[in-house]
N, C-alpha and C. Protein backbone atom coordinates (compact mmCIF):
# COMPACT_ATOMS: atom_id res chain seq x y z
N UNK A 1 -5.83 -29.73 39.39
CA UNK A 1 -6.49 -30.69 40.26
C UNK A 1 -5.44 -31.32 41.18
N UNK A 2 -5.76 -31.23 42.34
CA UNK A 2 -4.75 -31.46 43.48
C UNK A 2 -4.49 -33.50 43.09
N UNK A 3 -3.65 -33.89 43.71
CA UNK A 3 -3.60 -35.85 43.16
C UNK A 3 -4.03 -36.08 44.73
N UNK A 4 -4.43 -37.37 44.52
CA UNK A 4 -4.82 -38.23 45.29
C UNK A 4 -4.25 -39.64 46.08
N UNK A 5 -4.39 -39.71 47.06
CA UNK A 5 -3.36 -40.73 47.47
C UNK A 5 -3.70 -41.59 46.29
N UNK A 6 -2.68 -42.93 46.30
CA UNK A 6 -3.07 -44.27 45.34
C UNK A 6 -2.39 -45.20 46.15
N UNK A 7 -3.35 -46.41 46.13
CA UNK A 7 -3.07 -47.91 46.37
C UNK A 7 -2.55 -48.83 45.70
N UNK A 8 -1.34 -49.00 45.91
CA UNK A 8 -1.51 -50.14 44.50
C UNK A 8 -0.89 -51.31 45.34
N UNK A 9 -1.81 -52.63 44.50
CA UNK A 9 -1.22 -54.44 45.15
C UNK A 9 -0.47 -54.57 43.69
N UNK A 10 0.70 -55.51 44.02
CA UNK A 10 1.44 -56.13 42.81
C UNK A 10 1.12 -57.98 42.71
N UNK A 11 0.77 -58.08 41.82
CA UNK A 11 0.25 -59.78 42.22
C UNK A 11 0.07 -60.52 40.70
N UNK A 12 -0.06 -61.84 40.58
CA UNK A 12 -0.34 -62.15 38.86
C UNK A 12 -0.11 -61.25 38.00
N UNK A 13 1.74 -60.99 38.35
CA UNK A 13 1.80 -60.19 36.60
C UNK A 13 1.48 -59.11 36.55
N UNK A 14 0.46 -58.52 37.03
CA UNK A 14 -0.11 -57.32 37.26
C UNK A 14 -0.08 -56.21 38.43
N UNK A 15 -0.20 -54.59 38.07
CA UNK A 15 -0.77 -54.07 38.67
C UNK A 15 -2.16 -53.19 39.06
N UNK A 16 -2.40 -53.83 40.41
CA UNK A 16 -3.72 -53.22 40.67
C UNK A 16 -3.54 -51.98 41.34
N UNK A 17 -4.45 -50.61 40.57
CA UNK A 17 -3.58 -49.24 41.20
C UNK A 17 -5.46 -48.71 41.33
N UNK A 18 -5.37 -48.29 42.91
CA UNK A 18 -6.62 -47.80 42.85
C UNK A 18 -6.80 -46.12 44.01
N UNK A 19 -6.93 -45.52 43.16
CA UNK A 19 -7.16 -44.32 43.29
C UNK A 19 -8.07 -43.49 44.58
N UNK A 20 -7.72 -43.26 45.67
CA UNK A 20 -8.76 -42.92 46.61
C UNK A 20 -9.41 -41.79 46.07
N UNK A 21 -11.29 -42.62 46.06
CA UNK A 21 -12.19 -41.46 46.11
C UNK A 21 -13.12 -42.19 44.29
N UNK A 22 -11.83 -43.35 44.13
CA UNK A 22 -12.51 -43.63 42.46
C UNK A 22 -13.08 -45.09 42.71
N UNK A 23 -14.53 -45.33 42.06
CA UNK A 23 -15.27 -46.83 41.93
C UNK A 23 -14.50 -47.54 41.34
N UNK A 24 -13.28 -47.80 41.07
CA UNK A 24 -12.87 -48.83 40.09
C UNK A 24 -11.11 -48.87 40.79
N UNK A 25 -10.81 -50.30 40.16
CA UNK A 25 -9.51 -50.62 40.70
C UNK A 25 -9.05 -50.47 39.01
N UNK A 26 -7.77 -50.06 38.89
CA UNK A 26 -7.21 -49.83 37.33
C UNK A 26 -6.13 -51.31 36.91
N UNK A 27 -6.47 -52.38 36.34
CA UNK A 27 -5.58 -53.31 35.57
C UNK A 27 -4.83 -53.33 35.00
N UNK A 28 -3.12 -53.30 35.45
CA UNK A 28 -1.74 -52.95 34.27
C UNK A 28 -1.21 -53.99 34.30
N UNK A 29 -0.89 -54.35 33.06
CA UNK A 29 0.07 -55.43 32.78
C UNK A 29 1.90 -54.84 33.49
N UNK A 30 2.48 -56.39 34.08
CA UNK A 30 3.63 -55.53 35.10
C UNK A 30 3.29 -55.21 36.20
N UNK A 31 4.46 -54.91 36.64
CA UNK A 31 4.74 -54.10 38.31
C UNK A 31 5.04 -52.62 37.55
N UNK A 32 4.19 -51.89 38.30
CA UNK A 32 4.70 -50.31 37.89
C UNK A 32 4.36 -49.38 38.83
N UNK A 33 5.40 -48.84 38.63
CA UNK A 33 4.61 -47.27 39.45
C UNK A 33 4.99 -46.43 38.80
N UNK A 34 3.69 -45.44 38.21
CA UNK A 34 3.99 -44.54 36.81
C UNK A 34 3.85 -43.30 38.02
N UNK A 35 3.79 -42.13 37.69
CA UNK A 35 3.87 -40.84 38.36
C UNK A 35 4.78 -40.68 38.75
N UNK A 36 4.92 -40.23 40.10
CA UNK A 36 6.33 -39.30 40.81
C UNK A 36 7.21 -40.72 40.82
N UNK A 37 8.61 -40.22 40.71
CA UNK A 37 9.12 -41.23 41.07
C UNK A 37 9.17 -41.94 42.60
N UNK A 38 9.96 -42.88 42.85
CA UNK A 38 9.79 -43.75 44.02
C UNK A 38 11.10 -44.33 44.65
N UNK A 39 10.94 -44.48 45.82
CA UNK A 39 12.27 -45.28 46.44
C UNK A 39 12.04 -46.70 46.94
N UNK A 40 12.56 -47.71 46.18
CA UNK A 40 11.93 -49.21 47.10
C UNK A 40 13.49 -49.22 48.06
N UNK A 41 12.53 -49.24 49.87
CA UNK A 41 13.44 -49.35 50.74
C UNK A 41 13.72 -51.21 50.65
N UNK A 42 12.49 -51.88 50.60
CA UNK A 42 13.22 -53.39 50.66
C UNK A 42 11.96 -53.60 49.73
N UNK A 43 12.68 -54.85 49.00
CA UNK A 43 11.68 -55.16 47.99
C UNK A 43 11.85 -57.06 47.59
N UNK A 44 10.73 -57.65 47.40
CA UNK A 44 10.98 -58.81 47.60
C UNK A 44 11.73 -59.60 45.59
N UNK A 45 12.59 -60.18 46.31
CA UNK A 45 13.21 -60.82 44.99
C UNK A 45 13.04 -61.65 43.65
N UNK A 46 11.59 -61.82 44.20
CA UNK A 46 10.62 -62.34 43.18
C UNK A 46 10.60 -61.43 41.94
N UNK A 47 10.78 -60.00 42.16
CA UNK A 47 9.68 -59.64 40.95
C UNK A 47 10.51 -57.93 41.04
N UNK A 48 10.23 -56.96 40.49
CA UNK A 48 11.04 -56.00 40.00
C UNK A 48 9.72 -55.02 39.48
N UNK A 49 9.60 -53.29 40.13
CA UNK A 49 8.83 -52.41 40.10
C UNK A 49 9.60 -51.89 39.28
N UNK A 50 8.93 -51.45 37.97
CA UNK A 50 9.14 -50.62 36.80
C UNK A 50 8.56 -49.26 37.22
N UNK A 51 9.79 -48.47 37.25
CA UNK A 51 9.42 -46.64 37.75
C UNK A 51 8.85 -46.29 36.32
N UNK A 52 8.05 -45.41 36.00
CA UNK A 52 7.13 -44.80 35.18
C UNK A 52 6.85 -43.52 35.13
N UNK A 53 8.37 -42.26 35.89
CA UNK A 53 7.62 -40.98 36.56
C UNK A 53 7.13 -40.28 34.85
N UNK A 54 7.19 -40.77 33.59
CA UNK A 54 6.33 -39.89 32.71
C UNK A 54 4.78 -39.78 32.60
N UNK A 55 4.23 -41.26 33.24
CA UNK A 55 3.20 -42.22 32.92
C UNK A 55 2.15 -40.81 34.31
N UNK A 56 1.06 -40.03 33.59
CA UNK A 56 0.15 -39.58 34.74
C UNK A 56 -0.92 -40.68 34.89
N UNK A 57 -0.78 -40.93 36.77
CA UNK A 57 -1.83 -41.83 36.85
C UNK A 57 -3.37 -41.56 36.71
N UNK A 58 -3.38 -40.09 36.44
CA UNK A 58 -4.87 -39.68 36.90
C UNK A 58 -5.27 -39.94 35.23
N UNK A 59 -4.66 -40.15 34.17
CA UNK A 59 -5.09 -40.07 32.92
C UNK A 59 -3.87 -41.08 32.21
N UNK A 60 -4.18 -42.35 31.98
CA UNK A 60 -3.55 -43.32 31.62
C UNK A 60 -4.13 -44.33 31.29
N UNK A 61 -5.91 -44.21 31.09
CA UNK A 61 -6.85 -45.36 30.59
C UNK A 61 -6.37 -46.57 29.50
N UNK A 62 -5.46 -45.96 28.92
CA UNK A 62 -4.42 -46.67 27.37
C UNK A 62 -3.53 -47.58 27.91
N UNK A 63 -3.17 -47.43 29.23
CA UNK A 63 -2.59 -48.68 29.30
C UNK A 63 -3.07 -49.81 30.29
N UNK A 64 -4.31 -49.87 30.43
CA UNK A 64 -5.25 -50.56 31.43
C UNK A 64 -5.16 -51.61 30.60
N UNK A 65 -5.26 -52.92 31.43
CA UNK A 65 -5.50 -54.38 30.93
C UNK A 65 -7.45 -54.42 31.11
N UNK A 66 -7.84 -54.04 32.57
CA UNK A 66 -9.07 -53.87 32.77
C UNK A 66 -9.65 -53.00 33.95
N UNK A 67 -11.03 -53.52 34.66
CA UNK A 67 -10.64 -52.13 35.70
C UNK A 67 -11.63 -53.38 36.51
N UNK A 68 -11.92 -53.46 38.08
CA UNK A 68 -12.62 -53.73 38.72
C UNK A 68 -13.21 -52.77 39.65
N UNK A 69 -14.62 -53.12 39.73
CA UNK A 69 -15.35 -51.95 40.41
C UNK A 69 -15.66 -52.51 42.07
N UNK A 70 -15.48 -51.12 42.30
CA UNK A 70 -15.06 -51.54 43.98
C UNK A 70 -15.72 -50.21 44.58
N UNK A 71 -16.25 -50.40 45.78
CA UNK A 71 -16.87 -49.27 46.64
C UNK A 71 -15.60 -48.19 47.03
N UNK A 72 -16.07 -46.82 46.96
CA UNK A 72 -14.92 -46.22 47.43
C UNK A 72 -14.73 -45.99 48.32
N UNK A 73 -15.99 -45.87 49.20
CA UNK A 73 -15.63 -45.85 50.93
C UNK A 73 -14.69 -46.43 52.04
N UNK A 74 -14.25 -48.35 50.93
CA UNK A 74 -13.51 -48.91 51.51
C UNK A 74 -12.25 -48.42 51.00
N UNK A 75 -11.69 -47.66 50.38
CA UNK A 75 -10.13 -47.49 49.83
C UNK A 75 -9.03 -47.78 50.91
N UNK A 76 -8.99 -46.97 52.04
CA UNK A 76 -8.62 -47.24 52.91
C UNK A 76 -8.18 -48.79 54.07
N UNK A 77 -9.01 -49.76 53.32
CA UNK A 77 -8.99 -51.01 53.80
C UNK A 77 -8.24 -52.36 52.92
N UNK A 78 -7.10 -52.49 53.55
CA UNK A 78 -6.23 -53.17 52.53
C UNK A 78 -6.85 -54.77 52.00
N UNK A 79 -7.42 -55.00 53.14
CA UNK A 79 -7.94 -56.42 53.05
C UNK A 79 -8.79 -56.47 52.13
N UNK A 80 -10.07 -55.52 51.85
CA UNK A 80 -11.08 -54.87 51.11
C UNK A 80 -10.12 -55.30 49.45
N UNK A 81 -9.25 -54.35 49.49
CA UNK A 81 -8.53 -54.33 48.16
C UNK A 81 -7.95 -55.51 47.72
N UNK A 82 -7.39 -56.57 48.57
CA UNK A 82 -7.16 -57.52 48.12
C UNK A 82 -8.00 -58.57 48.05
N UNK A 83 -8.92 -58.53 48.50
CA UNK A 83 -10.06 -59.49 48.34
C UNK A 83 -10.82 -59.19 46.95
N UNK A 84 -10.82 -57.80 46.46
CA UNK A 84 -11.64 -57.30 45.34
C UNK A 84 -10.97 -58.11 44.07
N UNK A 85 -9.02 -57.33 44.32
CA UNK A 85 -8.61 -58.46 43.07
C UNK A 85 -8.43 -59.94 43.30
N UNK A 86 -8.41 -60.89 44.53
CA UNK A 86 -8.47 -62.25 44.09
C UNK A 86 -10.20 -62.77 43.55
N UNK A 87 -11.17 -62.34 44.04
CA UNK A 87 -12.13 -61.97 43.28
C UNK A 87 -12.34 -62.30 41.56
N UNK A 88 -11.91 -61.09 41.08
CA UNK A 88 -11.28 -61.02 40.14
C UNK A 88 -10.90 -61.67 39.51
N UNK A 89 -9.61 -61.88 39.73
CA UNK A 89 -8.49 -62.90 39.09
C UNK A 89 -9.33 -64.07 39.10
N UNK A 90 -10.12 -64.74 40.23
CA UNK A 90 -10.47 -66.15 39.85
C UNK A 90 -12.29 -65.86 39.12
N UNK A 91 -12.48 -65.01 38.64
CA UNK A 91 -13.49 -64.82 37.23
C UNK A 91 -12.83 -64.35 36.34
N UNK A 92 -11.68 -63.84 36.08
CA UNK A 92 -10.74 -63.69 35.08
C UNK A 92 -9.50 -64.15 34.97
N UNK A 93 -9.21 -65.34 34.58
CA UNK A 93 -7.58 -66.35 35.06
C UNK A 93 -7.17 -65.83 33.52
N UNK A 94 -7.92 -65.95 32.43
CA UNK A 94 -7.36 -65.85 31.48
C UNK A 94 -6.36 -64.48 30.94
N UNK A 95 -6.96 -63.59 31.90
CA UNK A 95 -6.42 -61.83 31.28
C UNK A 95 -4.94 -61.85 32.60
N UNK A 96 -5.23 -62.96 33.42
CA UNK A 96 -3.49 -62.73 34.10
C UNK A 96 -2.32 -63.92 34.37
N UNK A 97 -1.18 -63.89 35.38
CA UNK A 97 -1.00 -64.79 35.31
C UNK A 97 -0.66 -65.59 36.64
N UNK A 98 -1.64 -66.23 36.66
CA UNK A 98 -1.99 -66.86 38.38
C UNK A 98 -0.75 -67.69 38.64
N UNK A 99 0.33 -67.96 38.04
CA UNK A 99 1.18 -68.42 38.46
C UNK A 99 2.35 -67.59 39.01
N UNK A 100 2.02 -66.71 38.61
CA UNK A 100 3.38 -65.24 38.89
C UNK A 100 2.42 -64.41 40.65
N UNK A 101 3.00 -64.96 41.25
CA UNK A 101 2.33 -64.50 42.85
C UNK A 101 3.32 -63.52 43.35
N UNK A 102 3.71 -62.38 43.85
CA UNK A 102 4.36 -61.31 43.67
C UNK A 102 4.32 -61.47 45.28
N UNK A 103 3.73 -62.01 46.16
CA UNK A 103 3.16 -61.92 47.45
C UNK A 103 2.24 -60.74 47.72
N UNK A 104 2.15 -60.63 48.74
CA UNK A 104 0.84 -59.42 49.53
C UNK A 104 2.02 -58.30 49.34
N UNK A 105 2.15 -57.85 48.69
CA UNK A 105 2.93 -56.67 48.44
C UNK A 105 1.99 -55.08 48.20
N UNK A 106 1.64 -54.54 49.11
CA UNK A 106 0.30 -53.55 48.76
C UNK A 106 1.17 -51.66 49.22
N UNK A 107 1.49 -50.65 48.53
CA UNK A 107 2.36 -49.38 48.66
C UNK A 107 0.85 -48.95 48.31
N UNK A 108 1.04 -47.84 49.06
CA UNK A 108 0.22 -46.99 49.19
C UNK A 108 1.58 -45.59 49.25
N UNK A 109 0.68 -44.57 47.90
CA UNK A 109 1.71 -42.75 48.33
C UNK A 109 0.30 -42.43 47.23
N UNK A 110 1.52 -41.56 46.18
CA UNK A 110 0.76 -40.50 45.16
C UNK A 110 1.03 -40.85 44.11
């Protein structure tokens, strides 16, 4: 099965990694980027991306905190994606941590 681009925002502690073409945004505890590895050209000093190239994103349900369901037509629309997880986060404060703000930090690859 060929991979698919992926979106991911880093924000409260968490990452939100969402899959173009899939109804749901995937919930990880951390900054991560599991699959291929990665190069951060500039990265903000707040907070620190944990590489993961063993971790396959297409099959990694085991380490989900939760998932939010989101239209897939919008994948493509960053604003879309970040509006889905503050959303979110403020009907779920308890599963993150609203004090850890990572900024608008949103990578998009594979």
């Amino acid at each position: 099965m060929p991979q698919k681009p992926i979106s991911r925002h880093y924000d409260y502690g968490c990452t939100f990694r969402w899959i173009q073409g899939e109804s749901h945004i995937a919930v990880k505890r951390g900054y991560v980027c599991e699959g291929k590895s990665f190069v951060i050209i500039k990265a903000p000093r707040t907070y620190e991306i944990q590489d993961r190239p063993g971790e396959n994103p297409h099959d990694d349900k085991h380490t989900w905190l939760a998932t939010i369901p989101v239209n897939p037509s919008y994948w493509s629309e960053d604003r879309y994606f970040v509006n889905a997880v503050n959303t979110w986060v403020r009907n779920n404060p308890t599963l993150v941590n609203v004090h850890d703000r990572a900024g608008r930090a949103v990578n998009h690859g594979m």
